[in-house]
PDB file of N, CA and C in Angstrom:
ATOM      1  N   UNK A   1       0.826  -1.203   0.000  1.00  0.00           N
ATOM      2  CA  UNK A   1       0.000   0.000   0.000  1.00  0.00           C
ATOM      3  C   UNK A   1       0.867   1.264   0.000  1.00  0.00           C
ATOM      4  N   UNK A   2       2.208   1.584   0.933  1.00  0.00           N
ATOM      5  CA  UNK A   2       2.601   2.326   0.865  1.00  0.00           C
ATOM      6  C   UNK A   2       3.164   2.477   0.045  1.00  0.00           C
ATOM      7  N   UNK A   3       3.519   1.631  -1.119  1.00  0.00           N
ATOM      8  CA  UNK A   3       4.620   1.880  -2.511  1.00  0.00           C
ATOM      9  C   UNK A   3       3.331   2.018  -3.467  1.00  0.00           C
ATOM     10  N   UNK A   4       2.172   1.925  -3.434  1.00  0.00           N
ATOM     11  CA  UNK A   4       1.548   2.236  -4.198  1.00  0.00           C
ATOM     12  C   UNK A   4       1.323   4.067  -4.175  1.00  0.00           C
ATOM     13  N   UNK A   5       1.006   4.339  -3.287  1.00  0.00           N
ATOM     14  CA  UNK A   5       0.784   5.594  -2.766  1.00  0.00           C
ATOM     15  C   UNK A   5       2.374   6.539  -2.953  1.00  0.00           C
ATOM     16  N   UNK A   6       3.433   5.959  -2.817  1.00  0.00           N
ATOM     17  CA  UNK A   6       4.396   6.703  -3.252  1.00  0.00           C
ATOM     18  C   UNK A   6       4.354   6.971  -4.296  1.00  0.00           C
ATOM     19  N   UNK A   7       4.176   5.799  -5.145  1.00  0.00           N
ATOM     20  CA  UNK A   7       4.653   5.826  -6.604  1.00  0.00           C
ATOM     21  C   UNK A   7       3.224   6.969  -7.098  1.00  0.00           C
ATOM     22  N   UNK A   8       2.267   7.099  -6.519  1.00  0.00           N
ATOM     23  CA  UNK A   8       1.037   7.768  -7.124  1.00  0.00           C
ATOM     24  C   UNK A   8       1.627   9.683  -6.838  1.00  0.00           C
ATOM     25  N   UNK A   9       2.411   9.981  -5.917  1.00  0.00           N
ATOM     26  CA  UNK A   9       2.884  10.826  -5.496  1.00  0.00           C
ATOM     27  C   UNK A   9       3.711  10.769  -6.207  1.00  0.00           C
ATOM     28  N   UNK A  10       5.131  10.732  -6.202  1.00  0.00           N
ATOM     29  CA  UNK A  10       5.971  10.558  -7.197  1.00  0.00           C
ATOM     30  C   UNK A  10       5.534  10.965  -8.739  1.00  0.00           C
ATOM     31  N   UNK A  11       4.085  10.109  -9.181  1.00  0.00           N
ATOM     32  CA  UNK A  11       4.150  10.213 -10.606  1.00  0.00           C
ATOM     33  C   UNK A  11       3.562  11.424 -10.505  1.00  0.00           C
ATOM     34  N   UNK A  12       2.606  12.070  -9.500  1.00  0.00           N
ATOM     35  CA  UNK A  12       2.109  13.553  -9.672  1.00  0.00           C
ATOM     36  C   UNK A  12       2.733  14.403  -9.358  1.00  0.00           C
ATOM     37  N   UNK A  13       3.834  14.611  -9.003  1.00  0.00           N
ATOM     38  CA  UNK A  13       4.831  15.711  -9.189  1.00  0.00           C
ATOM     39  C   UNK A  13       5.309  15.447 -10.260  1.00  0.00           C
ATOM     40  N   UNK A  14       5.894  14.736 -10.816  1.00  0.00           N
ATOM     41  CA  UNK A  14       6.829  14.453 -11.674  1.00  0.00           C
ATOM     42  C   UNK A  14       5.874  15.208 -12.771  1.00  0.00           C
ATOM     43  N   UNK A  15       4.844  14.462 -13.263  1.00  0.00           N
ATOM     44  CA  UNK A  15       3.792  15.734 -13.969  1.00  0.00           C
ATOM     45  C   UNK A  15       3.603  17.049 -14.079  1.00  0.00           C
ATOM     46  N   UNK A  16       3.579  17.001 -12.416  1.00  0.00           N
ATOM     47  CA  UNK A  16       3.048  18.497 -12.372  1.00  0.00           C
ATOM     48  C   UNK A  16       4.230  19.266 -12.802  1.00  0.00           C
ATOM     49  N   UNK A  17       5.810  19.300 -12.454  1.00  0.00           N
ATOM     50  CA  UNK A  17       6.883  19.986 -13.036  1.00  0.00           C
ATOM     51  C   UNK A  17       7.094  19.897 -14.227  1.00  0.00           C
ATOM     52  N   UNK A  18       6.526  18.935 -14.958  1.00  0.00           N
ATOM     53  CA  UNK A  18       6.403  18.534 -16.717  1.00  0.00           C
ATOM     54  C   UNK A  18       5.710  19.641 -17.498  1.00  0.00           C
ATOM     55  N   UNK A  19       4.184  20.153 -17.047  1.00  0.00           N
ATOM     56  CA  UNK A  19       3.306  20.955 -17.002  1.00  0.00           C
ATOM     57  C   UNK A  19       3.620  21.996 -16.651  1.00  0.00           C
ATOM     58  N   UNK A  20       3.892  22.384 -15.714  1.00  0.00           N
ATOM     59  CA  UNK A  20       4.553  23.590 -15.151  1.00  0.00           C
ATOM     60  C   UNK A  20       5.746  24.054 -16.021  1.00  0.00           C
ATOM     61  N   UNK A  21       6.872  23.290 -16.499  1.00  0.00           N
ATOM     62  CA  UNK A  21       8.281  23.849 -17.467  1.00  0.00           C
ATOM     63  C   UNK A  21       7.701  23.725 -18.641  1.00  0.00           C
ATOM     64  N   UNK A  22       6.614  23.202 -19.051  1.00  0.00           N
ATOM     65  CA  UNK A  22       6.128  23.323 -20.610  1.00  0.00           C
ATOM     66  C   UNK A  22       5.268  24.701 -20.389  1.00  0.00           C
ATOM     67  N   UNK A  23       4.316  25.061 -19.564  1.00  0.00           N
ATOM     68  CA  UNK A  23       4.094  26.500 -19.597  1.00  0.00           C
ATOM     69  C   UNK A  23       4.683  27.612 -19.680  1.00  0.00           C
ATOM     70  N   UNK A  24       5.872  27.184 -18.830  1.00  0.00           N
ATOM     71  CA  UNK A  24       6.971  28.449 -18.802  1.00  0.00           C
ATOM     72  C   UNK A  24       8.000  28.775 -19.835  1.00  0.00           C
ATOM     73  N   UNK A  25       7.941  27.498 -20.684  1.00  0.00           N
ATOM     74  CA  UNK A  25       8.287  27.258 -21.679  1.00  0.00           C
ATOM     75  C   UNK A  25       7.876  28.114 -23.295  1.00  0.00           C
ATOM     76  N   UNK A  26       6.462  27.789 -23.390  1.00  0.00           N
ATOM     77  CA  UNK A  26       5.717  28.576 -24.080  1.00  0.00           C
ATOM     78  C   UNK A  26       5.412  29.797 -24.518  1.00  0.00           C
ATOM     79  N   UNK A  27       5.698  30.088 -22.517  1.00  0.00           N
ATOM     80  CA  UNK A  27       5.235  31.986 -22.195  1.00  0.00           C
ATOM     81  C   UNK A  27       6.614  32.698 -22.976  1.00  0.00           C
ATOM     82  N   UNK A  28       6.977  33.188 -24.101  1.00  0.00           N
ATOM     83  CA  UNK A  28       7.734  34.205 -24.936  1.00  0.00           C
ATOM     84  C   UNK A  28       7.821  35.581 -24.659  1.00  0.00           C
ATOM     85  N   UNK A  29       6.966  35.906 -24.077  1.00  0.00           N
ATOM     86  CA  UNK A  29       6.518  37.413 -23.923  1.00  0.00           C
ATOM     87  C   UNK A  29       5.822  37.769 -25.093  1.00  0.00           C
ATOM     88  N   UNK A  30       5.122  39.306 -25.188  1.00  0.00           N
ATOM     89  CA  UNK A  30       4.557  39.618 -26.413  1.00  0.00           C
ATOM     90  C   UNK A  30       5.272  39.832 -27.771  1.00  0.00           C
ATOM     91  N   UNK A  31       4.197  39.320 -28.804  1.00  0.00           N
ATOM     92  CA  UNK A  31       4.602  39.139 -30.146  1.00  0.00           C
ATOM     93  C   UNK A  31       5.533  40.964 -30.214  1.00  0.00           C
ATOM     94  N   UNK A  32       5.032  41.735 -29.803  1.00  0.00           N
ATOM     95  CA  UNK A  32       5.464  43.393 -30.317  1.00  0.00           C
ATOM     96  C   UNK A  32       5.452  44.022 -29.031  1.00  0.00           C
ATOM     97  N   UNK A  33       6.511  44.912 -29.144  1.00  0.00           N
ATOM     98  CA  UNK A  33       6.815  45.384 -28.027  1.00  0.00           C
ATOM     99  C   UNK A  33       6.989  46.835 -28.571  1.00  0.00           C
ATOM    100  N   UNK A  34       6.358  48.473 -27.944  1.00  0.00           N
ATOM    101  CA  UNK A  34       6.487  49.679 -28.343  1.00  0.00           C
ATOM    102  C   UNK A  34       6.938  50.420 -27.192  1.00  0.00           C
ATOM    103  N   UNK A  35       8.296  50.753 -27.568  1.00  0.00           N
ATOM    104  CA  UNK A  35       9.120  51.870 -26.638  1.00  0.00           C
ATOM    105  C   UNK A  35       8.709  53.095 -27.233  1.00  0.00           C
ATOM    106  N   UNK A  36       8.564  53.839 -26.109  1.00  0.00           N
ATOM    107  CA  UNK A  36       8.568  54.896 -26.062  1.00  0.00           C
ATOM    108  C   UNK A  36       7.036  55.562 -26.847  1.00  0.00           C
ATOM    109  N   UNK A  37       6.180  54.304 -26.086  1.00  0.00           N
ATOM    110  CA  UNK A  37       4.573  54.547 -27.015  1.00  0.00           C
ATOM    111  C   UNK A  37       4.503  56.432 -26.978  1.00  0.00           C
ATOM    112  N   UNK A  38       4.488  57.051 -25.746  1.00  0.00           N
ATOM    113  CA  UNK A  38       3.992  58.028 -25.362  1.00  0.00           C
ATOM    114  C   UNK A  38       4.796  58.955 -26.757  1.00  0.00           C
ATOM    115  N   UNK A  39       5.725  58.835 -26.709  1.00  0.00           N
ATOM    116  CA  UNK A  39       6.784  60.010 -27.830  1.00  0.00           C
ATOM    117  C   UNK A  39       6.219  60.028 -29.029  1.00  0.00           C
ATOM    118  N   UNK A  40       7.299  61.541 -29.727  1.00  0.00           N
ATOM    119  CA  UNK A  40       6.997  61.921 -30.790  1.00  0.00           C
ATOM    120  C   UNK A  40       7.472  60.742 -32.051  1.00  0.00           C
ATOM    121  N   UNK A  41       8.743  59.940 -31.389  1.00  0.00           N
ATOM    122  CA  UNK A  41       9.275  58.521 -32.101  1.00  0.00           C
ATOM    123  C   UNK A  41       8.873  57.048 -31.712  1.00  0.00           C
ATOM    124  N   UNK A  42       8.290  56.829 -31.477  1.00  0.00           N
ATOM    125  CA  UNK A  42       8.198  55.449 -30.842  1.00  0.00           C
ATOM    126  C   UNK A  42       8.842  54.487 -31.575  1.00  0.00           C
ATOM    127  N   UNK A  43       9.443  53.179 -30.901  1.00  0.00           N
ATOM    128  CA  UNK A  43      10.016  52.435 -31.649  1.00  0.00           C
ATOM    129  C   UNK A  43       8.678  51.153 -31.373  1.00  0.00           C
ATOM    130  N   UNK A  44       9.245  50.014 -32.734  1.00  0.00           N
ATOM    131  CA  UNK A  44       8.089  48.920 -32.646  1.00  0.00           C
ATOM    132  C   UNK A  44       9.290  47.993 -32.303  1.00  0.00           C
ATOM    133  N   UNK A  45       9.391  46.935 -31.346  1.00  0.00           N
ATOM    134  CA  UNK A  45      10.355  45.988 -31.583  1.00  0.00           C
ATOM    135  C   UNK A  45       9.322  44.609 -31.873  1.00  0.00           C
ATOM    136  N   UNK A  46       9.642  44.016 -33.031  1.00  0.00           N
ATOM    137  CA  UNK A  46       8.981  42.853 -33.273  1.00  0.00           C
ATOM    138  C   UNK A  46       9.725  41.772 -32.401  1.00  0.00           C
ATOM    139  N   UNK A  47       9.331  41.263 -31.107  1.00  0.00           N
ATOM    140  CA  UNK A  47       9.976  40.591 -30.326  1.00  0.00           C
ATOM    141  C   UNK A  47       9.306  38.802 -31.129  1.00  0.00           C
ATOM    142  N   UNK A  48       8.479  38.817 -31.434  1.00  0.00           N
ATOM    143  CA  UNK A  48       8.364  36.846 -31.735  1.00  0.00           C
ATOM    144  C   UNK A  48       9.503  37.041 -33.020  1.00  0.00           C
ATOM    145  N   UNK A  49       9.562  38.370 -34.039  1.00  0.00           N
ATOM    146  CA  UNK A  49      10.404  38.421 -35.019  1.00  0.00           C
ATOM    147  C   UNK A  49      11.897  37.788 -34.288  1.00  0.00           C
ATOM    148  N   UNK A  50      12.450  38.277 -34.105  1.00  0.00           N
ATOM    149  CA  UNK A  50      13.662  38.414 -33.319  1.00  0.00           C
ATOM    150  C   UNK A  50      13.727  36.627 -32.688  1.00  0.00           C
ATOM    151  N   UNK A  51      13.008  36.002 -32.009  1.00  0.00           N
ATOM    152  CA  UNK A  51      13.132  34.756 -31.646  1.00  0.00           C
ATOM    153  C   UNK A  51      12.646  33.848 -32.366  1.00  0.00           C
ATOM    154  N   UNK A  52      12.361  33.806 -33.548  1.00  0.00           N
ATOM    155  CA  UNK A  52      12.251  33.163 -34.896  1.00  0.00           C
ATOM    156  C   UNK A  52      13.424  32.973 -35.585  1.00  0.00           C
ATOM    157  N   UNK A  53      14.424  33.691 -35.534  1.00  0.00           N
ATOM    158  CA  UNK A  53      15.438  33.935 -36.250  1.00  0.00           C
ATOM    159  C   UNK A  53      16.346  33.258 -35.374  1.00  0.00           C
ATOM    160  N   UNK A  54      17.804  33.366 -35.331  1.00  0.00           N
ATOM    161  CA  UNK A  54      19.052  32.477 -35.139  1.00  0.00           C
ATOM    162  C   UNK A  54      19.227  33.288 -33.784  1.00  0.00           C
ATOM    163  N   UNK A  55      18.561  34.093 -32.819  1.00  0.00           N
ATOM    164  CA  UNK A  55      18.847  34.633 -31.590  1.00  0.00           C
ATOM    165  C   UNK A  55      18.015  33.627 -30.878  1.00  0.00           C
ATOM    166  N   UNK A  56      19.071  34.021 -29.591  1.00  0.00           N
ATOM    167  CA  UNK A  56      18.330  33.037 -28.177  1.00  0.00           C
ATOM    168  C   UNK A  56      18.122  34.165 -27.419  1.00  0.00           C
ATOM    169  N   UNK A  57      17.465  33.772 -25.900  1.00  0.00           N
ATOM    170  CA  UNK A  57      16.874  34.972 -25.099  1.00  0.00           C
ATOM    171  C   UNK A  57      18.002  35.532 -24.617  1.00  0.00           C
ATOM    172  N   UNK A  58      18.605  34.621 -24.416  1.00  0.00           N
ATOM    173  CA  UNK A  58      20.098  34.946 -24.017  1.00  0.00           C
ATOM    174  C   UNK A  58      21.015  36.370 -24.298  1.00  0.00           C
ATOM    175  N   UNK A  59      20.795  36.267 -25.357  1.00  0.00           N
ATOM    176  CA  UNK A  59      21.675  36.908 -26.639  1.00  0.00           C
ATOM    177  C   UNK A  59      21.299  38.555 -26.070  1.00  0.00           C
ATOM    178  N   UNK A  60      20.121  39.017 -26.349  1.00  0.00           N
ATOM    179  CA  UNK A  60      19.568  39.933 -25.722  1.00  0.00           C
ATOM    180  C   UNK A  60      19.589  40.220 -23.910  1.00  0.00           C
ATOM    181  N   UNK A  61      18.904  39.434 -23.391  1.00  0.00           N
ATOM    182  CA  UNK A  61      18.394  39.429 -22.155  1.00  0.00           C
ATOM    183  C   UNK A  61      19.280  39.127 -21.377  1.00  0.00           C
ATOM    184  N   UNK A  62      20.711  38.795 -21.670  1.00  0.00           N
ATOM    185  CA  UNK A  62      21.907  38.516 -20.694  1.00  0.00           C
ATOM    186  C   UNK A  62      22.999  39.353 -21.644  1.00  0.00           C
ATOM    187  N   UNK A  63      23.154  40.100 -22.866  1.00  0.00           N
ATOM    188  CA  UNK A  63      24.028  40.487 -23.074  1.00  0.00           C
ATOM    189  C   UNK A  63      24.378  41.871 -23.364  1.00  0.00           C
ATOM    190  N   UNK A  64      22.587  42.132 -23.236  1.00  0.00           N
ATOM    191  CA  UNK A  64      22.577  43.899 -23.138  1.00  0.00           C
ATOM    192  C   UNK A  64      21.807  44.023 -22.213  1.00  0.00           C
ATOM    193  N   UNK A  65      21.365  45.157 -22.085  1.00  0.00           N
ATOM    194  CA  UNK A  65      21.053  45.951 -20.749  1.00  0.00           C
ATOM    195  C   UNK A  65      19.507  46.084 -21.289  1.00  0.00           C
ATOM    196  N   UNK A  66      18.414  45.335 -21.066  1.00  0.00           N
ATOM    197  CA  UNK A  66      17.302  45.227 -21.936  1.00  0.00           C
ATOM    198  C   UNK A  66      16.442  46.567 -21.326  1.00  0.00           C
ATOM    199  N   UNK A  67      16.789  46.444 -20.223  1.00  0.00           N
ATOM    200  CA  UNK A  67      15.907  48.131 -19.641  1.00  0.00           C
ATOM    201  C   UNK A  67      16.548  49.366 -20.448  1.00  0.00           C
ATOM    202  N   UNK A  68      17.307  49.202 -20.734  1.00  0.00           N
ATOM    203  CA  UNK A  68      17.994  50.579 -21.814  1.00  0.00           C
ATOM    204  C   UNK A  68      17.331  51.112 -22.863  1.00  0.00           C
ATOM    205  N   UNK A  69      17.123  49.927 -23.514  1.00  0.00           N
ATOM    206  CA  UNK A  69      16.528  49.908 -24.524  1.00  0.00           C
ATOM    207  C   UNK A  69      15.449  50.956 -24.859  1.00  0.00           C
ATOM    208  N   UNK A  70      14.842  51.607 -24.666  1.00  0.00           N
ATOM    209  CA  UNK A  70      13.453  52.056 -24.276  1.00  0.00           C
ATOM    210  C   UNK A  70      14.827  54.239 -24.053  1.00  0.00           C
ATOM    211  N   UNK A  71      15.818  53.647 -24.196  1.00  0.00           N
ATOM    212  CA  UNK A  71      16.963  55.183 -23.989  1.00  0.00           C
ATOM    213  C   UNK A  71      16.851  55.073 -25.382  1.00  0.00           C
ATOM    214  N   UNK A  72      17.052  56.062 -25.796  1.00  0.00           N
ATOM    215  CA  UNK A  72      17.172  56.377 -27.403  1.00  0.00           C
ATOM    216  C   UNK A  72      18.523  56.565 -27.495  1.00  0.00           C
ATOM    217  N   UNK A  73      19.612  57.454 -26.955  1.00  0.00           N
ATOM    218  CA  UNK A  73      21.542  56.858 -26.948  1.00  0.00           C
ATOM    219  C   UNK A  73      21.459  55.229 -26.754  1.00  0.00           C
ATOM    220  N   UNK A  74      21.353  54.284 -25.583  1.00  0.00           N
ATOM    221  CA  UNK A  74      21.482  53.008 -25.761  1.00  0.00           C
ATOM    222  C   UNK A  74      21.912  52.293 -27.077  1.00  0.00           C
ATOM    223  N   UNK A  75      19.880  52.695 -27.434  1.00  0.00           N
ATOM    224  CA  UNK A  75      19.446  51.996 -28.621  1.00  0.00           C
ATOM    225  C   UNK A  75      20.077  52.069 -29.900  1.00  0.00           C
ATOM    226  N   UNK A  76      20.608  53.452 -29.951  1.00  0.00           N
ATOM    227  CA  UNK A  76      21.012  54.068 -31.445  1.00  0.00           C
ATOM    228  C   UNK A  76      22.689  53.630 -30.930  1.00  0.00           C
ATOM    229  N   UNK A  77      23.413  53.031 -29.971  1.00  0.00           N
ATOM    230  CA  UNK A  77      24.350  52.962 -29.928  1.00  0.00           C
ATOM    231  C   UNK A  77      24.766  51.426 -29.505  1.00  0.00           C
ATOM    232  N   UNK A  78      24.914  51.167 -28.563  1.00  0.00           N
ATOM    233  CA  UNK A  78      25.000  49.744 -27.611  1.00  0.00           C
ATOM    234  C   UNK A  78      23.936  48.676 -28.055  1.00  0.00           C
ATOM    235  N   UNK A  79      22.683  48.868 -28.246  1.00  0.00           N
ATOM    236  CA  UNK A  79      21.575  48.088 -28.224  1.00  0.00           C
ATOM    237  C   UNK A  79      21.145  47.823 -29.731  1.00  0.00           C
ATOM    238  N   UNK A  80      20.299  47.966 -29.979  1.00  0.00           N
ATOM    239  CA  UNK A  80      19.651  47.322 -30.981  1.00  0.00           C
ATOM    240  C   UNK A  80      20.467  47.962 -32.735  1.00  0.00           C
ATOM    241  N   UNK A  81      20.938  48.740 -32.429  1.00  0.00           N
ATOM    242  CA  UNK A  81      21.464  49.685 -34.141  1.00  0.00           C
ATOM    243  C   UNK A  81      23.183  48.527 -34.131  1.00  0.00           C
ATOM    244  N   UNK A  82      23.904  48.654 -32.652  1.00  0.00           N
ATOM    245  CA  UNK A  82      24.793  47.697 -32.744  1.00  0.00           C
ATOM    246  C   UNK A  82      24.814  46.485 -33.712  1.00  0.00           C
ATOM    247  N   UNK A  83      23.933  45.986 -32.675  1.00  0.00           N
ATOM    248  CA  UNK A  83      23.762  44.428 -33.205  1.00  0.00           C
ATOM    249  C   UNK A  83      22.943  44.101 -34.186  1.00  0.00           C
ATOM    250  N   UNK A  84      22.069  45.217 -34.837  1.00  0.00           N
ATOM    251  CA  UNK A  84      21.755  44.924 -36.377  1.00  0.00           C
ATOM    252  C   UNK A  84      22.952  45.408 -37.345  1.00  0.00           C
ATOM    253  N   UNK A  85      24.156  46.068 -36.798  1.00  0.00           N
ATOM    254  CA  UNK A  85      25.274  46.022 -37.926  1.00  0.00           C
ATOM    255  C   UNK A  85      25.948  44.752 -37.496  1.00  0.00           C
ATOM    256  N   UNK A  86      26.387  44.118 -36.989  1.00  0.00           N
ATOM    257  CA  UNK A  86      26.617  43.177 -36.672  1.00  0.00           C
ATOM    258  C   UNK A  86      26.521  41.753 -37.086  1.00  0.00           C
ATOM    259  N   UNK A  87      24.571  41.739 -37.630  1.00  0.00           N
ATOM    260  CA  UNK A  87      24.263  40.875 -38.070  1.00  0.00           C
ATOM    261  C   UNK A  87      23.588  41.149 -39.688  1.00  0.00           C
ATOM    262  N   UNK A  88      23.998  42.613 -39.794  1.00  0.00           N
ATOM    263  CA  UNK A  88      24.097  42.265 -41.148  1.00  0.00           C
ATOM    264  C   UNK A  88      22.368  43.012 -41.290  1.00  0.00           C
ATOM    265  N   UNK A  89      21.472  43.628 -40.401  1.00  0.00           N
ATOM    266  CA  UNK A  89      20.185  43.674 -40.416  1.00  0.00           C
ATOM    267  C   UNK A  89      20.286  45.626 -41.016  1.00  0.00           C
ATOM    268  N   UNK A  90      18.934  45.532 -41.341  1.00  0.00           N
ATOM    269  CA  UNK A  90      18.921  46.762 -41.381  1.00  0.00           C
ATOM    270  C   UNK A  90      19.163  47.721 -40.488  1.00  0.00           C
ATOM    271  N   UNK A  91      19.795  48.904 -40.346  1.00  0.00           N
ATOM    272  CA  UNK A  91      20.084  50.159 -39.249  1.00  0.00           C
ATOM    273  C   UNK A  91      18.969  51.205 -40.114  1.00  0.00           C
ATOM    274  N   UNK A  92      18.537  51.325 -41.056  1.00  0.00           N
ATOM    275  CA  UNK A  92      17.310  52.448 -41.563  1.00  0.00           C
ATOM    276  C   UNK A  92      16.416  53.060 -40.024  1.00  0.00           C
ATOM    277  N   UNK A  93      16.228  53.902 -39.906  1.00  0.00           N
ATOM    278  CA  UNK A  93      15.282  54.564 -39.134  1.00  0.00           C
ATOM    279  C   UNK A  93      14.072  54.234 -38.956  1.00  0.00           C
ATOM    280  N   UNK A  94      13.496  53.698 -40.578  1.00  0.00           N
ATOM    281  CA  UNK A  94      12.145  53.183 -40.436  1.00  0.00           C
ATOM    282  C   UNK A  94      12.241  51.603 -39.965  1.00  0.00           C
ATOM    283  N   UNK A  95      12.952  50.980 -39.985  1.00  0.00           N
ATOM    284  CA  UNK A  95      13.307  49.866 -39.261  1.00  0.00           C
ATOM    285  C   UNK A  95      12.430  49.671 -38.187  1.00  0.00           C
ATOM    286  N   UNK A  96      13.080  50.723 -37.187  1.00  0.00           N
ATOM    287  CA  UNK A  96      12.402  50.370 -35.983  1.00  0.00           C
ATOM    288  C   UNK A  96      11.473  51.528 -35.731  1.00  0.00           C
ATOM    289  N   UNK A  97      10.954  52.419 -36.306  1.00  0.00           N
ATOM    290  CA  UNK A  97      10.398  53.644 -36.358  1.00  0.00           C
ATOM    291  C   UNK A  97       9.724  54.042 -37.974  1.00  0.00           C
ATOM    292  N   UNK A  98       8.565  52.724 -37.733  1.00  0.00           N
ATOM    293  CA  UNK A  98       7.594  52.815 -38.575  1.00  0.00           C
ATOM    294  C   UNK A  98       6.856  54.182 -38.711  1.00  0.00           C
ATOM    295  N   UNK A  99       6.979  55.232 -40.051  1.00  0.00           N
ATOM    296  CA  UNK A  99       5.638  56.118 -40.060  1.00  0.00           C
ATOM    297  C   UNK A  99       4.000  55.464 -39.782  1.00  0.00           C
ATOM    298  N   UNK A 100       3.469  56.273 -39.317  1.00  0.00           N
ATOM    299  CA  UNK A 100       2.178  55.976 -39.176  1.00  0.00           C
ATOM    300  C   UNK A 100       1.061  56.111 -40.309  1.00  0.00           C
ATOM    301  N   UNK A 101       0.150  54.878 -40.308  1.00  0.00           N
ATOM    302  CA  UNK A 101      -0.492  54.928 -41.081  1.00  0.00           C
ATOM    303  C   UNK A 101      -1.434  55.610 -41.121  1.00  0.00           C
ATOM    304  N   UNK A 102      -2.274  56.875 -41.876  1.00  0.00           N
ATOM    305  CA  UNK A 102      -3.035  57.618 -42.227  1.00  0.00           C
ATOM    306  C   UNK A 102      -4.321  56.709 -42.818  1.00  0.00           C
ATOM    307  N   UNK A 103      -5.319  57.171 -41.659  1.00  0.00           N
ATOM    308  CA  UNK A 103      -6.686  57.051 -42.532  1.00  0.00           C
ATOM    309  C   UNK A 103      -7.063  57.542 -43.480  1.00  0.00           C
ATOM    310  N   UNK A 104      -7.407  56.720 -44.691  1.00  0.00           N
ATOM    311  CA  UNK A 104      -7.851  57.381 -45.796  1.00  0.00           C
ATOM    312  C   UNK A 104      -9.153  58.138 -45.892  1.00  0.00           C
ATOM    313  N   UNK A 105      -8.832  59.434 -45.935  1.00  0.00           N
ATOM    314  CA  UNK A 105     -10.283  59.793 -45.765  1.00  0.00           C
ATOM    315  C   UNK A 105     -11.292  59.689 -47.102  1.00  0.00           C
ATOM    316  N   UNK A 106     -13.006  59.999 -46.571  1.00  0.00           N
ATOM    317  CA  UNK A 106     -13.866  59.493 -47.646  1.00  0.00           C
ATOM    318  C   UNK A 106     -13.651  58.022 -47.865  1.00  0.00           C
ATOM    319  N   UNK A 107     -13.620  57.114 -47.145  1.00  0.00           N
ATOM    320  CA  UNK A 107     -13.552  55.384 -47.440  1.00  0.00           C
ATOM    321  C   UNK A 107     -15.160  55.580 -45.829  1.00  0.00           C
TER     322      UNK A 107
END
């Protein structure tokens, strides 16, 4: 009885941490991320973009200063303009600083 009851314990943790690291697993953060919504520039960072591609969380999230980011020196220097020369990505302005789209009026 008591090795039954272990093993029933045993197998429900063992689950439950299975379940639990496949959730945490999953959770990416959001597809798009907008610095500096409030400003006259806002940037868009396509964050699922970025982890689709040949980067790990790592790469970012342990090798720059990810709260910076959101600094406009950082960004245009250390952070994100860096490491798109780096890898060869675009540095254009509209890159990360999409114009806004205009309603067409009369539609």
């Amino acid at each position: 009885m008591k090795k039954s009851v272990l093993c029933a314990a045993a197998f429900t943790l063992l689950f439950g941490f299975t379940v639990a690291g496949g959730a945490m697993a999953e959770d990416k953060g959001p597809a798009e991320i907008t610095l500096n919504a409030d400003g006259k520039k806002p940037a868009v960072f396509p964050h699922a973009k970025h982890q689709s591609g040949s980067l790990t969380c790592d790469d970012c999230h342990k090798a720059l200063d990810v709260k910076q980011m959101s600094n406009k020196d950082y960004a245009h220097k250390e952070g994100c303009k860096s490491c798109h020369k780096e890898k060869g990505a675009s540095t254009s302005c509209s890159t990360c600083h999409p114009r806004k789209k205009r309603a067409i009026e009369g539609c």
